[in-house]
N, C-alpha and C. Protein backbone atom coordinates (compact mmCIF):
# COMPACT_ATOMS: atom_id res chain seq x y z
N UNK A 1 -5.68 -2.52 -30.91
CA UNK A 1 -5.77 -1.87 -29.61
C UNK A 1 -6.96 -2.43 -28.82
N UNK A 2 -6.64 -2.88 -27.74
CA UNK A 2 -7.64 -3.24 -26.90
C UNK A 2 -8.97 -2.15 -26.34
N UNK A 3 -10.37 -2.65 -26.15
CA UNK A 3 -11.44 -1.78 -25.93
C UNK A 3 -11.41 -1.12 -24.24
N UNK A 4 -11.40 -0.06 -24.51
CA UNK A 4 -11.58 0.62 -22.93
C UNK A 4 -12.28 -0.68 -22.06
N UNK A 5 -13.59 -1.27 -22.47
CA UNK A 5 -14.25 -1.84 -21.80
C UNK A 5 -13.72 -3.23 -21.37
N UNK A 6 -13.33 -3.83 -22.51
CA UNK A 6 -12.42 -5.16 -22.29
C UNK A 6 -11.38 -4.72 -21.05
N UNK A 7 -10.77 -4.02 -21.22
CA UNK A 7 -9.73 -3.33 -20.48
C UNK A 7 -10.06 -3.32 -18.66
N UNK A 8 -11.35 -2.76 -18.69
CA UNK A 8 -11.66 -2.85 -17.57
C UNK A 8 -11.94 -3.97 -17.19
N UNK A 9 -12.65 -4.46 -17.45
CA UNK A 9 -13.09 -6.12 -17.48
C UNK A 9 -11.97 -7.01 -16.55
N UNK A 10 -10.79 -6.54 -18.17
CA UNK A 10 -9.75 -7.80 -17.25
C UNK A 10 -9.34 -7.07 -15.76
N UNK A 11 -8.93 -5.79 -15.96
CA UNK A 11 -8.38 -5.14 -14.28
C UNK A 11 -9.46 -5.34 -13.20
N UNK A 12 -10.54 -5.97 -13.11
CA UNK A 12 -12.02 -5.95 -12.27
C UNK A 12 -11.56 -7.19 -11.79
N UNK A 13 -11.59 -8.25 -13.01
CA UNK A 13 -11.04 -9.63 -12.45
C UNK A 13 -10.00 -9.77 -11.96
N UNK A 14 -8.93 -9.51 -12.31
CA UNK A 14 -7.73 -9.35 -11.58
C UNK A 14 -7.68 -9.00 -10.08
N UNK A 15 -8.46 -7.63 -10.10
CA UNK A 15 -8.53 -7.22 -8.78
C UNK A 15 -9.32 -8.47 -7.73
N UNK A 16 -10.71 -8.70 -8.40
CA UNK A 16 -11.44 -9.89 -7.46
C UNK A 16 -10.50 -10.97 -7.23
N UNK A 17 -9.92 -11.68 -7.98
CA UNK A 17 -8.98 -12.99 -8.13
C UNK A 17 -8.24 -12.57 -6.92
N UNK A 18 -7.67 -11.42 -7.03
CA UNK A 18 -6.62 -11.29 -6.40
C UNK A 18 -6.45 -10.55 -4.91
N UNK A 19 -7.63 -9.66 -4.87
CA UNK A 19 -8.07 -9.09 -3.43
C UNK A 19 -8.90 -9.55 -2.80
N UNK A 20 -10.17 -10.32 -3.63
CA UNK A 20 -11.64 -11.19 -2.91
C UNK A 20 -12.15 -9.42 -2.30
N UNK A 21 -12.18 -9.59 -1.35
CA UNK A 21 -13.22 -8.99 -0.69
C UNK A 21 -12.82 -7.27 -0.85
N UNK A 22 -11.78 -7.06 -0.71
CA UNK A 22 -10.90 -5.79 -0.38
C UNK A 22 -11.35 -5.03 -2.07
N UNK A 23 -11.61 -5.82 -2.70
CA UNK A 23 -11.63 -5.54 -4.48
C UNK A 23 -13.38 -4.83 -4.22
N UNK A 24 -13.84 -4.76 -3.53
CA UNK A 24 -15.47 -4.60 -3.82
C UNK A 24 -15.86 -3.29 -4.31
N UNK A 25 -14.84 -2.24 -3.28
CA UNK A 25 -15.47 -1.34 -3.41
C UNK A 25 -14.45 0.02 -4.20
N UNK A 26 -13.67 -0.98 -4.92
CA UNK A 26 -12.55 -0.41 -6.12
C UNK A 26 -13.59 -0.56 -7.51
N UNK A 27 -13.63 1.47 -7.92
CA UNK A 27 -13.65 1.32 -9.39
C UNK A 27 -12.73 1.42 -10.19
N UNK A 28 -13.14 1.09 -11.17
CA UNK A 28 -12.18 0.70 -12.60
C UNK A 28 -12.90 1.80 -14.00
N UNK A 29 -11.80 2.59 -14.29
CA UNK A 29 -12.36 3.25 -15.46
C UNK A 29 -11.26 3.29 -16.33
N UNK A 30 -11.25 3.52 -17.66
CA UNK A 30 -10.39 3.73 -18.51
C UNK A 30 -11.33 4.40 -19.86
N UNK A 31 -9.65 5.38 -20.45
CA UNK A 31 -10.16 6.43 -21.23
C UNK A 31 -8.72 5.81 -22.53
N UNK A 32 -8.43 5.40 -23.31
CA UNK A 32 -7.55 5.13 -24.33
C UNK A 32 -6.28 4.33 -23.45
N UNK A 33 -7.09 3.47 -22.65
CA UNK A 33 -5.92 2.70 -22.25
C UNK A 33 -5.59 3.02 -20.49
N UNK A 34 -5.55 4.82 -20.47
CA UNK A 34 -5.22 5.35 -18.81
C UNK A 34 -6.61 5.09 -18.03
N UNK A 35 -6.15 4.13 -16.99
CA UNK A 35 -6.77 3.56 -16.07
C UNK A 35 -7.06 5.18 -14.91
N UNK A 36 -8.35 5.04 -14.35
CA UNK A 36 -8.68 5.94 -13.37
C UNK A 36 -8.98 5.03 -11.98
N UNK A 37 -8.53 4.34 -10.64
CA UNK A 37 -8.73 3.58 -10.42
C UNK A 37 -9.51 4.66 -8.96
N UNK A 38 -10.61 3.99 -8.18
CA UNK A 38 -11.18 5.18 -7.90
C UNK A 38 -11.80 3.76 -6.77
N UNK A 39 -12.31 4.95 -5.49
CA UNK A 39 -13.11 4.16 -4.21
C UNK A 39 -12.31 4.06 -3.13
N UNK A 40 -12.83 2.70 -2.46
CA UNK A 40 -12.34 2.90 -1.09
C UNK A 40 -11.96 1.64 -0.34
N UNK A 41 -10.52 1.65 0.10
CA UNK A 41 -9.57 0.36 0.57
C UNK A 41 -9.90 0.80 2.64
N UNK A 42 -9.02 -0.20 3.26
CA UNK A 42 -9.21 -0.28 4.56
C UNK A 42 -7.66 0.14 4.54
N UNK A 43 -6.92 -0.21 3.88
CA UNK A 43 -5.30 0.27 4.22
C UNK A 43 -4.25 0.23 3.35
N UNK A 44 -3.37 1.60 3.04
CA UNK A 44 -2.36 2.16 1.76
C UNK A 44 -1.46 0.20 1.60
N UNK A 45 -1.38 -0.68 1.88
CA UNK A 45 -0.96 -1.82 1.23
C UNK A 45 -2.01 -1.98 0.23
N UNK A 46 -3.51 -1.93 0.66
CA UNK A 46 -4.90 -2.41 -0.47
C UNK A 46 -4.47 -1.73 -1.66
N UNK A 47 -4.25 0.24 -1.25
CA UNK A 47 -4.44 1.20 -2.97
C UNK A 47 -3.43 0.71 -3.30
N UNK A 48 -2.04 0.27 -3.10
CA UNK A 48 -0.84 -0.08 -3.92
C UNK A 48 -0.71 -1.22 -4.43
N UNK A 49 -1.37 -2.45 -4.00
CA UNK A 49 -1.80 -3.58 -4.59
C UNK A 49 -2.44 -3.35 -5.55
N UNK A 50 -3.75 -3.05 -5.73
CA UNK A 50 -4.52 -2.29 -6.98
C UNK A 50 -3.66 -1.69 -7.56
N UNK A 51 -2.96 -0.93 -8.02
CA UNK A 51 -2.39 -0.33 -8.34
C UNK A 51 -1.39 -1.07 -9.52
N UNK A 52 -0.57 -2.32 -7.85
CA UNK A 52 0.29 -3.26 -8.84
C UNK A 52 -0.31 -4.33 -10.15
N UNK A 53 -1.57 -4.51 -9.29
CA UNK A 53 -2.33 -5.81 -10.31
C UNK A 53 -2.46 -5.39 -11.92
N UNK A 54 -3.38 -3.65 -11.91
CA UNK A 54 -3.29 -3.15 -12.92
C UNK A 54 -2.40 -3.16 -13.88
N UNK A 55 -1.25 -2.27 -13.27
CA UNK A 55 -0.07 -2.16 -13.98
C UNK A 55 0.50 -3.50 -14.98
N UNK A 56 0.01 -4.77 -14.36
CA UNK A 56 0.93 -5.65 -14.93
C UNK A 56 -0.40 -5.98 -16.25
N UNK A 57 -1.55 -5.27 -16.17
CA UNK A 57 -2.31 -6.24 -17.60
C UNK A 57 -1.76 -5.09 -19.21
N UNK A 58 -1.69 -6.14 -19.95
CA UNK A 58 -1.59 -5.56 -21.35
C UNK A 58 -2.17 -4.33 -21.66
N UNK A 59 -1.91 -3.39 -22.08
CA UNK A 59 -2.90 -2.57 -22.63
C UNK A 59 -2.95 -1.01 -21.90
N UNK A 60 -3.04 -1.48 -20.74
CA UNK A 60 -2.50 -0.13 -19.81
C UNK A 60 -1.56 0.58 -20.04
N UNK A 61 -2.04 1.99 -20.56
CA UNK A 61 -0.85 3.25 -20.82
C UNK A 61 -0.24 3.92 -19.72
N UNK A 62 -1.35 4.44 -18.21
CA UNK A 62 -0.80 5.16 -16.92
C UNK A 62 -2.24 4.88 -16.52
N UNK A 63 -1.83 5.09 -15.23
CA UNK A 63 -2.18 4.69 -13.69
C UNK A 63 -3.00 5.90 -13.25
N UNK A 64 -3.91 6.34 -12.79
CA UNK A 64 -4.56 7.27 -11.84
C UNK A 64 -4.76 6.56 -10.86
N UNK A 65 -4.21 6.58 -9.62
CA UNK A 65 -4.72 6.16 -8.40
C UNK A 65 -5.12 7.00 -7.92
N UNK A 66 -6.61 7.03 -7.52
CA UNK A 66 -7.32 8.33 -6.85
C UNK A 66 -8.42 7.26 -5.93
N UNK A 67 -7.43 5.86 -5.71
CA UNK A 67 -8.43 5.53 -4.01
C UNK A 67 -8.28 5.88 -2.92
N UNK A 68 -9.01 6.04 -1.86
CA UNK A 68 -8.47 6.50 -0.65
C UNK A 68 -8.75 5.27 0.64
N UNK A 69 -8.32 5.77 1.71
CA UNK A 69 -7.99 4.94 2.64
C UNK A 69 -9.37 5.23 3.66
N UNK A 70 -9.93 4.37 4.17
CA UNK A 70 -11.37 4.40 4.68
C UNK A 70 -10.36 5.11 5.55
N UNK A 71 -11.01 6.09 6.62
CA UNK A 71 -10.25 6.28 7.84
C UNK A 71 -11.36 6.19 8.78
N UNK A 72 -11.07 5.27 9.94
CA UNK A 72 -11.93 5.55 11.28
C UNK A 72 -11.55 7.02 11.65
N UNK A 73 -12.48 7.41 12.35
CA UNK A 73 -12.47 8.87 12.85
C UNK A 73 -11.75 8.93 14.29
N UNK A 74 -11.63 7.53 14.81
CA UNK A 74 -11.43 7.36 16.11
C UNK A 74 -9.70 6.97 16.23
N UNK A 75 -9.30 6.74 14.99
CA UNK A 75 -7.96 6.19 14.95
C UNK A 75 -6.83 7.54 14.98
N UNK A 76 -5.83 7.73 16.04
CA UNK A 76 -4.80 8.61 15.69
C UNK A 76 -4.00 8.67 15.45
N UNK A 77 -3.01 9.43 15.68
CA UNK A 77 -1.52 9.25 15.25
C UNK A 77 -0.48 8.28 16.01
N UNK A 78 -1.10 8.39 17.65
CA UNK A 78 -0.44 7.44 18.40
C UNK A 78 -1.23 5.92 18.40
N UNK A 79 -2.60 5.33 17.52
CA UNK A 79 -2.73 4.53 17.32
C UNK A 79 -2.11 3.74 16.39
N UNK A 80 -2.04 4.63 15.66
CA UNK A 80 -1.42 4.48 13.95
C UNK A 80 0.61 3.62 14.43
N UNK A 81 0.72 4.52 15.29
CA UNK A 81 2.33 4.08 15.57
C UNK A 81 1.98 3.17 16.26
N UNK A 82 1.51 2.76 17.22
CA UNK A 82 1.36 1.73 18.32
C UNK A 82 1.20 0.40 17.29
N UNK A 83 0.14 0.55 16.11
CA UNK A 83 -0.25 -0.49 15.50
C UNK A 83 1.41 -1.01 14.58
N UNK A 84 1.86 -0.08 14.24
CA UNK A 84 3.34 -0.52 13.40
C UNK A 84 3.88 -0.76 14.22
N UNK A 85 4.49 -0.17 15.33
CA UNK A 85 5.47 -0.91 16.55
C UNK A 85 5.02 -1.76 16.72
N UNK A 86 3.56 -2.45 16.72
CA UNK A 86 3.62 -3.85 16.54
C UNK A 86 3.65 -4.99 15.65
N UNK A 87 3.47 -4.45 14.48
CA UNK A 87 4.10 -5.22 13.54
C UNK A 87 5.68 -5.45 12.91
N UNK A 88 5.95 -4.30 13.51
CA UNK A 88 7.37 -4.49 13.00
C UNK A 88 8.38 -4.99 14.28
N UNK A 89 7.94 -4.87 15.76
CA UNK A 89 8.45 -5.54 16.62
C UNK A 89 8.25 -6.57 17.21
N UNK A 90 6.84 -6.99 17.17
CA UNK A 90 6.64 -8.47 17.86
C UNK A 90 6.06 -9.39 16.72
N UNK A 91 6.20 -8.75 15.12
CA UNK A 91 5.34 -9.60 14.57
C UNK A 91 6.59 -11.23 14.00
N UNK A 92 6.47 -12.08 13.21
CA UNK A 92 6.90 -12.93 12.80
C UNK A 92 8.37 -12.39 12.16
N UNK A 93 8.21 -11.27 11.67
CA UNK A 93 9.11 -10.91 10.21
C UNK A 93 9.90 -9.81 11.08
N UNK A 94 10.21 -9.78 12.24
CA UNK A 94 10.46 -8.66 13.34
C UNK A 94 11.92 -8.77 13.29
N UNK A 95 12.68 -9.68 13.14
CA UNK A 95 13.97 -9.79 12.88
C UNK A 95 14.83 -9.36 11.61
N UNK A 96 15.75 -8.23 12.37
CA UNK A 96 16.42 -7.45 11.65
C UNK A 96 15.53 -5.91 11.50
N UNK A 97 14.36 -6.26 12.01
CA UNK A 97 13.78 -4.36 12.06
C UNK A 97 14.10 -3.97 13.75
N UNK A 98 14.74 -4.22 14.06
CA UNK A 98 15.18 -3.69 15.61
C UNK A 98 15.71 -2.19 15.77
N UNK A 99 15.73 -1.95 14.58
CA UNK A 99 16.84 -0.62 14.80
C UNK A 99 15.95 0.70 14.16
N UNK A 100 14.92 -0.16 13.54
CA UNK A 100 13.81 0.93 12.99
C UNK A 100 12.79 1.59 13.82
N UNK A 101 12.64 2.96 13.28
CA UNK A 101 11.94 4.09 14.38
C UNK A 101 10.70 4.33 13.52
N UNK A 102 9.86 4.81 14.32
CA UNK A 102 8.65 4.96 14.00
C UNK A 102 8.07 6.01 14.37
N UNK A 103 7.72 7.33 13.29
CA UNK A 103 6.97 8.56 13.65
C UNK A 103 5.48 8.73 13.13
N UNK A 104 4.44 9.36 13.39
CA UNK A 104 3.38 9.47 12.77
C UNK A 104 2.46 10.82 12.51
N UNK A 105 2.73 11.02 11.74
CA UNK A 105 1.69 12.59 11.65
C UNK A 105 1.21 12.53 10.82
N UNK A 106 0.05 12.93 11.08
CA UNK A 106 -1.13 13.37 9.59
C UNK A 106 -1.80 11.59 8.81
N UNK A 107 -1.37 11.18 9.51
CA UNK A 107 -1.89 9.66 9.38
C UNK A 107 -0.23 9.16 8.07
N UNK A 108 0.69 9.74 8.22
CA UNK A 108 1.73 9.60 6.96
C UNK A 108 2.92 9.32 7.97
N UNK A 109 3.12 7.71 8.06
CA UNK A 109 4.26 6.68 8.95
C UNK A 109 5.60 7.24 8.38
N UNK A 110 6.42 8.03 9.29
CA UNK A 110 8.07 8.06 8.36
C UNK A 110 8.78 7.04 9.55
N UNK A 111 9.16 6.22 8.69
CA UNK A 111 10.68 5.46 8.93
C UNK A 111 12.00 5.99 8.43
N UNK A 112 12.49 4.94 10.36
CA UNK A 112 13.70 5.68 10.06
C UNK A 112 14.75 4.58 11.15
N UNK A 113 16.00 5.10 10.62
CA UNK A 113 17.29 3.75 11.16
C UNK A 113 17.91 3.64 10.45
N UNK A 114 18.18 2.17 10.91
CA UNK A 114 18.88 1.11 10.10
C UNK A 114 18.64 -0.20 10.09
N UNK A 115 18.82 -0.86 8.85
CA UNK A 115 18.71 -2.27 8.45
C UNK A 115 19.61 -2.56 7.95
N UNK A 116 20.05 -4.52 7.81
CA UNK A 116 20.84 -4.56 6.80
C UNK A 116 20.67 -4.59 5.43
N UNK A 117 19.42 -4.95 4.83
CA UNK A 117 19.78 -5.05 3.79
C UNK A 117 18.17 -4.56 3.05
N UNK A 118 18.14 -4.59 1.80
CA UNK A 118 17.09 -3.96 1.04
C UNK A 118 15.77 -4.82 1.43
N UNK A 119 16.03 -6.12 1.46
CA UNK A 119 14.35 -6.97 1.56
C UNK A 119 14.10 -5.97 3.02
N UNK A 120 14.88 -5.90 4.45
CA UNK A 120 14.53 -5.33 5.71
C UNK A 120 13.82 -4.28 5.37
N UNK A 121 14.34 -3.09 4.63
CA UNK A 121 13.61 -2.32 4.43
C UNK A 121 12.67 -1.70 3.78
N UNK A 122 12.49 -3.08 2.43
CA UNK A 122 10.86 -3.33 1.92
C UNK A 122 10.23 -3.58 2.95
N UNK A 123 10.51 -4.53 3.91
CA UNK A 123 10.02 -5.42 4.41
C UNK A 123 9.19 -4.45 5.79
N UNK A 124 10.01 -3.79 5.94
CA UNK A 124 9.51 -2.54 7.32
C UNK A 124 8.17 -1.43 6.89
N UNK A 125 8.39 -1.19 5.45
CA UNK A 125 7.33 -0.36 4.73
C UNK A 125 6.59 -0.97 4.31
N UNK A 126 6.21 -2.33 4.12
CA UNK A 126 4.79 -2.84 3.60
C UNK A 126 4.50 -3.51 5.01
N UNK A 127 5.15 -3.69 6.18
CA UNK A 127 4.59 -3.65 7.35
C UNK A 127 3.90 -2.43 7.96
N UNK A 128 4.06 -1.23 7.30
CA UNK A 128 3.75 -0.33 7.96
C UNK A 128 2.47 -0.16 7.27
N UNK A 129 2.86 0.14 5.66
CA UNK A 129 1.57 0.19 5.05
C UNK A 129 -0.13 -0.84 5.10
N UNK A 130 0.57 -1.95 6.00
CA UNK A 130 -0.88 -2.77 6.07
C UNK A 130 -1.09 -2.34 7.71
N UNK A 131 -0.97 -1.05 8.26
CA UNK A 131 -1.48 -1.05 9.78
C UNK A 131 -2.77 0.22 9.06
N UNK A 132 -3.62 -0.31 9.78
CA UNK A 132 -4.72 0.87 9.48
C UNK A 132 -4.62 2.22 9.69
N UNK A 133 -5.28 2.76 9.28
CA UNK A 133 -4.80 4.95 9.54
C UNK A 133 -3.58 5.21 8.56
N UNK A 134 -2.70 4.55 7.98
CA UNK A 134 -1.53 4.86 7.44
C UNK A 134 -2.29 5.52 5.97
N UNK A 135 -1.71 6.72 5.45
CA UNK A 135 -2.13 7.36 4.19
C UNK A 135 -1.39 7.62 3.55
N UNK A 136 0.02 7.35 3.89
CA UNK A 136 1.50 7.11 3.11
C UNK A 136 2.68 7.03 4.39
N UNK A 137 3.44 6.41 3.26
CA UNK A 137 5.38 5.74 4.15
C UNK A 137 6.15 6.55 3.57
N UNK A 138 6.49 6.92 4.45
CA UNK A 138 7.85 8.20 4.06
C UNK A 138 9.12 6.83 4.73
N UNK A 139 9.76 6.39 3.82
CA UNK A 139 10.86 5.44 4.19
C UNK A 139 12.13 6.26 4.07
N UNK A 140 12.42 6.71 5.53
CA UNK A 140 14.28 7.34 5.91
C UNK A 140 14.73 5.87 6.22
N UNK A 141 14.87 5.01 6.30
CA UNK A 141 15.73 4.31 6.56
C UNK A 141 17.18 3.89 6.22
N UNK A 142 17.85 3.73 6.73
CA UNK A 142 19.36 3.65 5.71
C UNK A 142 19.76 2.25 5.75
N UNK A 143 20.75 1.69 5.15
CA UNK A 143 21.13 0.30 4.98
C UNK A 143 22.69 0.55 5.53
N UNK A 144 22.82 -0.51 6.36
CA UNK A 144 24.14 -0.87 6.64
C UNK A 144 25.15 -1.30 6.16
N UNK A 145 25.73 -0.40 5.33
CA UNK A 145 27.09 -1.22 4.30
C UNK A 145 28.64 -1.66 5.17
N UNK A 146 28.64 -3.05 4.88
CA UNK A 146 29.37 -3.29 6.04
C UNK A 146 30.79 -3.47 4.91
């Protein structure tokens, strides 16, 4: 069985390798394997990345994600949407999210529509999750079975 401490070790590096800068102010704890992953990201894509990197090293039994999302004090609900309506409408990857709606309360983005197909509507929720203020994706979206 691998050492709590080793354990952390490798999820620390992982995270640096793999976030650089975003990794700084993520802790890393472990108690028989269950990771406590703890601190503070700029946006819900950062805690779920952490999250994923972990998950994939050896040794890890379960996950505590207990990071949170820095929040500006100045950011609202209609910033929060304004910032996803622009990523999901004028950004590069904007094709095929045309039909997707965008609500915001409590800093928690729900989508909603239609797409055609499953990558669209990964693809609409990790657009949403990298706009700042977002503190979770409630994904309604439906798929178009043609």
């Amino acid at each position: 069985m691998i050492k709590d401490s080793e354990l952390v070790d490798r999820i620390k590096e992982e995270l640096k390798e793999k976030m650089q800068l975003s990794s700084m102010d993520i802790n890393v704890d472990s108690k028989q394997g269950n990771i406590i992953l703890s601190g503070i990201v700029d946006v819900l894509s950062e805690k779920n990345f952490a999250e994923e990197i972990a998950k994939k090293i050896d040794g890890v039994v379960s996950i505590e994600n207990s990071i949170t999302i820095g929040m500006d004090s100045n950011i609202t609900d209609s910033h929060i949407r304004h910032e996803i309506e622009n990523k999901i409408y004028q950004g590069e990857e904007s094709r095929g999210l045309l039909n997707v709606g965008i609500d915001v309360k409590g800093g928690t983005a729900v989508l909603m529509g239609r797409v055609e197909d499953e990558s669209d509507k990964r693809k609409a929720a990790e657009l949403a999750s990298s706009a700042r203020g977002v503190v979770n994706v409630v994904d309604s979206i439906k798929i178009d079975r043609e």
